[in-house]
Protein backbone atom coordinates (compact mmCIF):
# COMPACT_ATOMS: atom_id res chain seq x y z
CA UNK A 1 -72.76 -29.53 99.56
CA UNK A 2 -73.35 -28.85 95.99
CA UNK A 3 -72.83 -31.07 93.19
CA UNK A 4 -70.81 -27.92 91.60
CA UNK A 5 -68.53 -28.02 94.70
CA UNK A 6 -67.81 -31.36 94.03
CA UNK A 7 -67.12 -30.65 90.23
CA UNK A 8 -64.58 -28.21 91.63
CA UNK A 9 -62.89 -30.17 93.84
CA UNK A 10 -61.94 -33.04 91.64
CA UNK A 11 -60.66 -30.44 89.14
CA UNK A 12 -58.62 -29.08 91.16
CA UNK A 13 -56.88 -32.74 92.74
CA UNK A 14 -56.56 -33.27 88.90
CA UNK A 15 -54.95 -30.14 88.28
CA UNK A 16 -52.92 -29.97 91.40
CA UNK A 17 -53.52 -25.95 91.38
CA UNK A 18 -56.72 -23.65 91.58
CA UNK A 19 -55.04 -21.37 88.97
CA UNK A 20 -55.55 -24.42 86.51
CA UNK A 21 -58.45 -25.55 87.32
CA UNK A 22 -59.95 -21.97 87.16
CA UNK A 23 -58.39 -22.55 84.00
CA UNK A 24 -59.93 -25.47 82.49
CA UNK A 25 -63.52 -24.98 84.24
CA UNK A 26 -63.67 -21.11 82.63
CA UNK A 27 -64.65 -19.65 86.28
CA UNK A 28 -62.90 -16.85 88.31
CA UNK A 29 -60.29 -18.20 90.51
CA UNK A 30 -61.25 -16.37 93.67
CA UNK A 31 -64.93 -18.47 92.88
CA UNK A 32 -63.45 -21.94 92.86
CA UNK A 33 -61.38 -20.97 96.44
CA UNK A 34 -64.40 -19.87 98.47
CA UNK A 35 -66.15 -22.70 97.21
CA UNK A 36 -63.70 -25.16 98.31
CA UNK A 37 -63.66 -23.62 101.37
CA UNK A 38 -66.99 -23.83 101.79
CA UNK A 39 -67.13 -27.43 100.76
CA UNK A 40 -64.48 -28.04 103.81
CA UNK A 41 -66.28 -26.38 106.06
CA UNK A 42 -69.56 -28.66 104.86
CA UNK A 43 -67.44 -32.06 105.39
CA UNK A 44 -65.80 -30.83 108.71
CA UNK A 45 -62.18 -32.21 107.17
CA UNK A 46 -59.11 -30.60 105.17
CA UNK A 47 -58.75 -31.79 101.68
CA UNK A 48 -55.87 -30.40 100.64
CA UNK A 49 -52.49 -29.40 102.11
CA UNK A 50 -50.52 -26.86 100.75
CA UNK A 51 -47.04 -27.99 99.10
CA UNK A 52 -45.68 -24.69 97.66
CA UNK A 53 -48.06 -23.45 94.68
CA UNK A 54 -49.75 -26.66 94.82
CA UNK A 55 -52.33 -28.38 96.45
CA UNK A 56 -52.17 -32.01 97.70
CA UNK A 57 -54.66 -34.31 98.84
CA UNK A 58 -55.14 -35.05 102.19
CA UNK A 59 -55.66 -38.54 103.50
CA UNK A 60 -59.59 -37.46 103.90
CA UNK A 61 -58.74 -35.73 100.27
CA UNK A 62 -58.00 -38.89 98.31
CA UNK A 63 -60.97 -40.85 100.09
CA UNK A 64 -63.60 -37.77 99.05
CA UNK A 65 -62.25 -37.80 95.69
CA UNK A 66 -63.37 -41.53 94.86
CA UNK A 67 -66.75 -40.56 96.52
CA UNK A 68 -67.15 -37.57 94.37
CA UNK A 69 -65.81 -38.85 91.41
CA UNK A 70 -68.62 -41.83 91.51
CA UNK A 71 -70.97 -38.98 92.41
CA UNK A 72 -70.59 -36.82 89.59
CA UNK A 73 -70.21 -39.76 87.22
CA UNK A 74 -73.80 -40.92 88.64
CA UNK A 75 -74.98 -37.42 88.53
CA UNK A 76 -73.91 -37.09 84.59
CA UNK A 77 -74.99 -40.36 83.73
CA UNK A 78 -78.58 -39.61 85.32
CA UNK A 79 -78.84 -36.27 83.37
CA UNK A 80 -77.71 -38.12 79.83
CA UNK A 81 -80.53 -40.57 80.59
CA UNK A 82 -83.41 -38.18 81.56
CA UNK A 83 -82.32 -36.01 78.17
CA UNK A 84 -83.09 -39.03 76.27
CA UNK A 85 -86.01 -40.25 78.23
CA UNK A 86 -87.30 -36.75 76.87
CA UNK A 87 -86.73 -37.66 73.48
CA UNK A 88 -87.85 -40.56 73.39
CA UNK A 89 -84.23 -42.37 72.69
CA UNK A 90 -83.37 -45.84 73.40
CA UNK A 91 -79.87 -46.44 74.21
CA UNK A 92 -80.31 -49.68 76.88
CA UNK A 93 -82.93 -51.98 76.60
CA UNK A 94 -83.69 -54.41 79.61
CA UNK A 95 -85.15 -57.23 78.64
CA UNK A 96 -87.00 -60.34 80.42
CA UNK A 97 -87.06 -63.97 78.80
CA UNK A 98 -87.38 -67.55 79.54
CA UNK A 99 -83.27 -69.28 79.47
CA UNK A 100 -84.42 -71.16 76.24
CA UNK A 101 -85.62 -68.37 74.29
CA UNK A 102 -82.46 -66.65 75.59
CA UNK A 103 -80.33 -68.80 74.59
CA UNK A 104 -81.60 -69.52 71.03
CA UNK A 105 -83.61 -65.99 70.17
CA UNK A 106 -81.95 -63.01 72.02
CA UNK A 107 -78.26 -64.18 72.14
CA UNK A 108 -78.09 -64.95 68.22
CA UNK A 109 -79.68 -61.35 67.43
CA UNK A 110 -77.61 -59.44 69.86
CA UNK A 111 -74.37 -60.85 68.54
CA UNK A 112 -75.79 -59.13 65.13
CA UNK A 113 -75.97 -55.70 66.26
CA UNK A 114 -73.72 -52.58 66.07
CA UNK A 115 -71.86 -50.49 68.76
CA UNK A 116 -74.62 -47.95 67.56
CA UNK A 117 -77.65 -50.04 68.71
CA UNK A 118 -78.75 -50.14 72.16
CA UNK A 119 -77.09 -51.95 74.91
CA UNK A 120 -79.08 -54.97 75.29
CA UNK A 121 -79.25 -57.04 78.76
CA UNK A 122 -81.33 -59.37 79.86
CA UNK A 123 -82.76 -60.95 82.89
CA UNK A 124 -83.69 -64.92 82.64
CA UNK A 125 -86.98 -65.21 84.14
CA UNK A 126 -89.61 -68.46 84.43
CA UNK A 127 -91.73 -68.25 80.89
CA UNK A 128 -95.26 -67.47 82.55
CA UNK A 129 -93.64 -64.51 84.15
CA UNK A 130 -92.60 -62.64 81.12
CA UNK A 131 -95.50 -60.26 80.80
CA UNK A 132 -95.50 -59.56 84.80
CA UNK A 133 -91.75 -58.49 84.47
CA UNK A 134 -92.39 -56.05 81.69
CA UNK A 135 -95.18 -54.97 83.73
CA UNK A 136 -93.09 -54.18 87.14
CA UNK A 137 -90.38 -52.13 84.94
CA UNK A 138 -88.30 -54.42 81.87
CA UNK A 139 -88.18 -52.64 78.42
CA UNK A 140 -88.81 -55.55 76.80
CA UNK A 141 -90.39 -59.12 76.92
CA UNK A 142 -89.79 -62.12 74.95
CA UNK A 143 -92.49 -65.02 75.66
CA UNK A 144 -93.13 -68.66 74.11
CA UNK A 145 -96.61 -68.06 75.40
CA UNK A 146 -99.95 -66.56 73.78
CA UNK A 147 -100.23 -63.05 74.65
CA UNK A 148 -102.55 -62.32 78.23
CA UNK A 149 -104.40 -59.84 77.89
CA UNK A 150 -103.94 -56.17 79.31
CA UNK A 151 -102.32 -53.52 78.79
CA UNK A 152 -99.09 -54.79 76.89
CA UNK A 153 -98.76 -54.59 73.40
CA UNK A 154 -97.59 -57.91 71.54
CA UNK A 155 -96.02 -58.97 68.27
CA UNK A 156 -95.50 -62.22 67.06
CA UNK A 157 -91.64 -62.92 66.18
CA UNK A 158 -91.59 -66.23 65.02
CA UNK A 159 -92.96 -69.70 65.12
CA UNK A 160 -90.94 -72.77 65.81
CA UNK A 161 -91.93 -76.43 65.88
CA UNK A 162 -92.08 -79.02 68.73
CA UNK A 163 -89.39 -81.80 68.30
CA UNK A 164 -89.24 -85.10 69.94
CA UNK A 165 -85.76 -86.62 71.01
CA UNK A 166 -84.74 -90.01 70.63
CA UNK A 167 -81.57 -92.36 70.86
CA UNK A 168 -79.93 -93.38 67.77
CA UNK A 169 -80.81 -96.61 67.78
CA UNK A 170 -84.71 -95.61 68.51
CA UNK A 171 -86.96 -97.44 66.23
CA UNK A 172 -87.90 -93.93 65.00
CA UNK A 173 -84.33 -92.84 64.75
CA UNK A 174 -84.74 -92.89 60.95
CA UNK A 175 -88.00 -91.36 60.81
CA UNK A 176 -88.33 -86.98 59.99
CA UNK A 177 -91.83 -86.85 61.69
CA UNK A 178 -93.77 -88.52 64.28
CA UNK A 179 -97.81 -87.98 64.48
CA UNK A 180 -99.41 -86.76 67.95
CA UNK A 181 -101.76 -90.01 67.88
CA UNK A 182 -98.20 -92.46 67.95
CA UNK A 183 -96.38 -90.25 69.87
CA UNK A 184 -98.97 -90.20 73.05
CA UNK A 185 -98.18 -93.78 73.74
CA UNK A 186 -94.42 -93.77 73.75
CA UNK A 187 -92.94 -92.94 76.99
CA UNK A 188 -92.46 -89.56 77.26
CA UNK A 189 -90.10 -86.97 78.96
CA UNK A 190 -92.36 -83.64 78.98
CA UNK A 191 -91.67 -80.28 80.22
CA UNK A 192 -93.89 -79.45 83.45
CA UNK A 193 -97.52 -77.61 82.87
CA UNK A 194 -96.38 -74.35 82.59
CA UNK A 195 -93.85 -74.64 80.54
CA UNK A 196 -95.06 -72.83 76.79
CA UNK A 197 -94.00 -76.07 75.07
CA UNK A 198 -96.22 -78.48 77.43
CA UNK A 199 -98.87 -75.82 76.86
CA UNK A 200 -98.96 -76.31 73.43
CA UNK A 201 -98.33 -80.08 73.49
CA UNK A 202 -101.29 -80.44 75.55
CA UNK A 203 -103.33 -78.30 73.85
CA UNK A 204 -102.48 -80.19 70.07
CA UNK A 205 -103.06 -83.51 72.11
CA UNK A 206 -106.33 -82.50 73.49
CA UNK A 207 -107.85 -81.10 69.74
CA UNK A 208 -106.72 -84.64 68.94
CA UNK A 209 -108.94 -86.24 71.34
CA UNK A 210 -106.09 -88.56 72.66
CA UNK A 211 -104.23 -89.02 76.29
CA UNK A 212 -100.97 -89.62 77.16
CA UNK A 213 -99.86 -93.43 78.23
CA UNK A 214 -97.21 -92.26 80.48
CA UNK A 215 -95.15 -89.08 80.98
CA UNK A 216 -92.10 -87.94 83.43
CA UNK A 217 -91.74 -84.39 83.69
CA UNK A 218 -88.47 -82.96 83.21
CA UNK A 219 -88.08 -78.87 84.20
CA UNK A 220 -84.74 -78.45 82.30
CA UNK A 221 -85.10 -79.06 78.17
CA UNK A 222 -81.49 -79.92 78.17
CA UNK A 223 -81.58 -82.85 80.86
CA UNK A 224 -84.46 -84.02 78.65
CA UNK A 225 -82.68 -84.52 75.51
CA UNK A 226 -80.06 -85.83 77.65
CA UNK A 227 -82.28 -88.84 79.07
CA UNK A 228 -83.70 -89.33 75.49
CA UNK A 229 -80.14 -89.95 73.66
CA UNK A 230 -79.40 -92.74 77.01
CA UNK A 231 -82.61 -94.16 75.86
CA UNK A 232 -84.59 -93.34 78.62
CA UNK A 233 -88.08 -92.17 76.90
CA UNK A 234 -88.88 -89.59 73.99
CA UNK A 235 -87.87 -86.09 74.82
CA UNK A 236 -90.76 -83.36 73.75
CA UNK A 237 -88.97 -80.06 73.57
CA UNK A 238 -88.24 -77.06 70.96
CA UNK A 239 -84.18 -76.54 71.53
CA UNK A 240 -81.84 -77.33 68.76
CA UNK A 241 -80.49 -80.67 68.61
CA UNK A 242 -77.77 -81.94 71.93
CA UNK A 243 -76.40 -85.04 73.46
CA UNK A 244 -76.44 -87.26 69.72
CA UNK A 245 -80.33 -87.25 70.46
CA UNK A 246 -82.05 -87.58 66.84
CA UNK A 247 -84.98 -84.95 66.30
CA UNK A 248 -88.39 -85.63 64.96
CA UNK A 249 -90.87 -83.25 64.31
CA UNK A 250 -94.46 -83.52 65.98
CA UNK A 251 -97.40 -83.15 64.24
CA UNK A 252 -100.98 -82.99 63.79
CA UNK A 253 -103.61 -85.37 62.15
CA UNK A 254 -103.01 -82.84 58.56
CA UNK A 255 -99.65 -84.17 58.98
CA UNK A 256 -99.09 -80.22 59.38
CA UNK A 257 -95.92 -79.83 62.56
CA UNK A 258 -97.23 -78.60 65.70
CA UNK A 259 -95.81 -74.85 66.60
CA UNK A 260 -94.85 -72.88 69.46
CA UNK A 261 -95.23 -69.23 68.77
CA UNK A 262 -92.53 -66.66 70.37
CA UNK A 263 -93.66 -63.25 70.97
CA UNK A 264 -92.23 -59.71 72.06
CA UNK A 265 -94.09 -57.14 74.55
CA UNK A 266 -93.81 -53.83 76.02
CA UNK A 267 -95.85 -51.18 77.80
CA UNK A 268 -97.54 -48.93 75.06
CA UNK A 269 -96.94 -45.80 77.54
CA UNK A 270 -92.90 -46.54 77.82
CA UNK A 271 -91.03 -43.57 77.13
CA UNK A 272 -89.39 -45.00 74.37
CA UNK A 273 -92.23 -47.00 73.23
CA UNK A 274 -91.55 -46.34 69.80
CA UNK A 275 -88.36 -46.85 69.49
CA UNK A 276 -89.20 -50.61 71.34
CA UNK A 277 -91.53 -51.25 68.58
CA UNK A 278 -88.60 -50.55 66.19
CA UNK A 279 -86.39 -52.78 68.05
CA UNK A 280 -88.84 -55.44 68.06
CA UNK A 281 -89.70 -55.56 64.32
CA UNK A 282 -85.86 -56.06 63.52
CA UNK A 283 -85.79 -58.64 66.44
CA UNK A 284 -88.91 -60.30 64.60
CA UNK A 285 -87.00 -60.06 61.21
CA UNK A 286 -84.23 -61.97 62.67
CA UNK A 287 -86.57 -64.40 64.44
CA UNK A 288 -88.65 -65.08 61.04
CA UNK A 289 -85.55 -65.53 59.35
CA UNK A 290 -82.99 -67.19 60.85
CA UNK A 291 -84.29 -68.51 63.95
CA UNK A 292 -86.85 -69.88 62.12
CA UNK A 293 -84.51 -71.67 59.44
CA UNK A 294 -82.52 -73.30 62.23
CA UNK A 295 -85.70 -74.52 64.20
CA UNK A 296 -87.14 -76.00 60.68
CA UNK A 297 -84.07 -77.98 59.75
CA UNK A 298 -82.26 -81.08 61.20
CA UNK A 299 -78.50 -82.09 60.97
């Protein structure tokens, strides 16, 4: 069974004749019978019955047809996709992220491109397996985390700054910014340790020379915010604002905030490595601009 056969055969149950579909297909109509024939004799069933000049599907007929039809389609769609491989096109990019940087970095840039841009889809994995994902076959990786090294090429897309959540009526509630050596003895509700965010929290604690009083640690940013606005500790996360929970920026001893830096990979021998790097400079454009804006500002 040929993949020609199969082209045959669904022109011809769309056509309802072999005259036609000799036709439409441009190929001698004694061509298209042997090779239906052929493709009978292949199966071991009838296809078609004979009703007059035309030809009607057989009960076997009509099941081939969806078979051959999703076949073919697979077929075409295979061929489209190894002629751009071999130009170096990018119509689909795959790409791997964290559900925060997802939700606040990928979503917001995807709903700004064009039917002519690559279909973008992602998978949501955990944010210390970014890199390994691109690695085992994802176009593209987004990361909150400082570039590993190997093989991957990085780009820096933006930073954003660490916030910590309180209730409204939190002494603080009034406050813009709190400093790393006041905010280490309130109690806090911090992401686990490999979480990007903790990384950097415990990396801007530990250049201060200070320790945490006390600490739960909460997996999921939102359920975070959601115990600071009940009043149940100060929330240490980078999402946007949830729950009535008031935001204050965290920062250093230079009063300076403390950032987490977002980055983009891929695999420098990609097929399409190129046109990656072009889709992740107007991802970092976006990122730099408004991502950035809305991660620097407060209601």
């Amino acid at each position: 069974m040929e993949l020609r056969h199969l082209r045959y055969f669904l022109t011809v149950a769309e056509c309802g004749t072999v005259t036609a579909a000799a036709a439409r297909l441009h190929v001698a109509q004694p061509a298209i019978s042997r090779q239906l024939h052929r493709l009978e004799r292949d199966l071991g069933v009838e296809l078609f019955t004979r009703n007059g000049p035309r030809l009607v599907l057989t009960r076997a007929g009509r099941q081939m047809r969806d078979v051959a039809a999703d076949i073919v389609t697979r077929a075409d769609r295979a061929t489209m996709v190894a002629q751009q491989m071999a130009g170096g096109l990018l119509t689909r990019v795959v790409v791997a992220a964290a559900p925060t940087t997802i939700e606040y970095v990928l979503a917001p840039f995807v709903a700004t491109l064009s039917p002519s841009d690559p279909f973008v889809s992602v998978d949501s994995v955990a944010p210390d397996a970014v890199h390994e994902a691109v690695l085992a076959g994802h176009d593209l990786g987004v990361a909150a985390t400082a570039p590993p090294t190997g093989r991957l090429v990085w780009t820096r897309l933006t930073s954003v700054p660490l916030r910590a959540y309180v209730a409204p009526d939190h002494p603080w509630a009034q406050r813009r910014t709190v400093p790393l050596e006041e905010l280490v003895h309130a109690p806090l509700l911090i992401p686990p340790a490999t979480d990007p965010t903790r990384r950097v929290l415990d990396e801007a604690v530990a250049r201060e020379q200070l320790r945490y009083d006390r600490y739960e640690q909460i997996a999921w940013p939102p359920l975070s915010q959601a115990l600071a606005a009940a009043g149940r500790g100060v929330a240490v996360v980078t999402n946007l604002e949830q729950f009535g929970a008031h935001p204050i920026f965290v920062t250093d001893h230079r009063a300076q905030k403390v950032l987490l830096t977002i980055h983009a990979c891929w695999d420098p021998d990609h097929y399409a490595a190129t046109a990656l790097a072009e889709f992740a400079a107007r991802l970092a454009t976006f990122a730099d601009t408004e991502v950035r804006q809305a991660a620097h500002s407060v209601s």
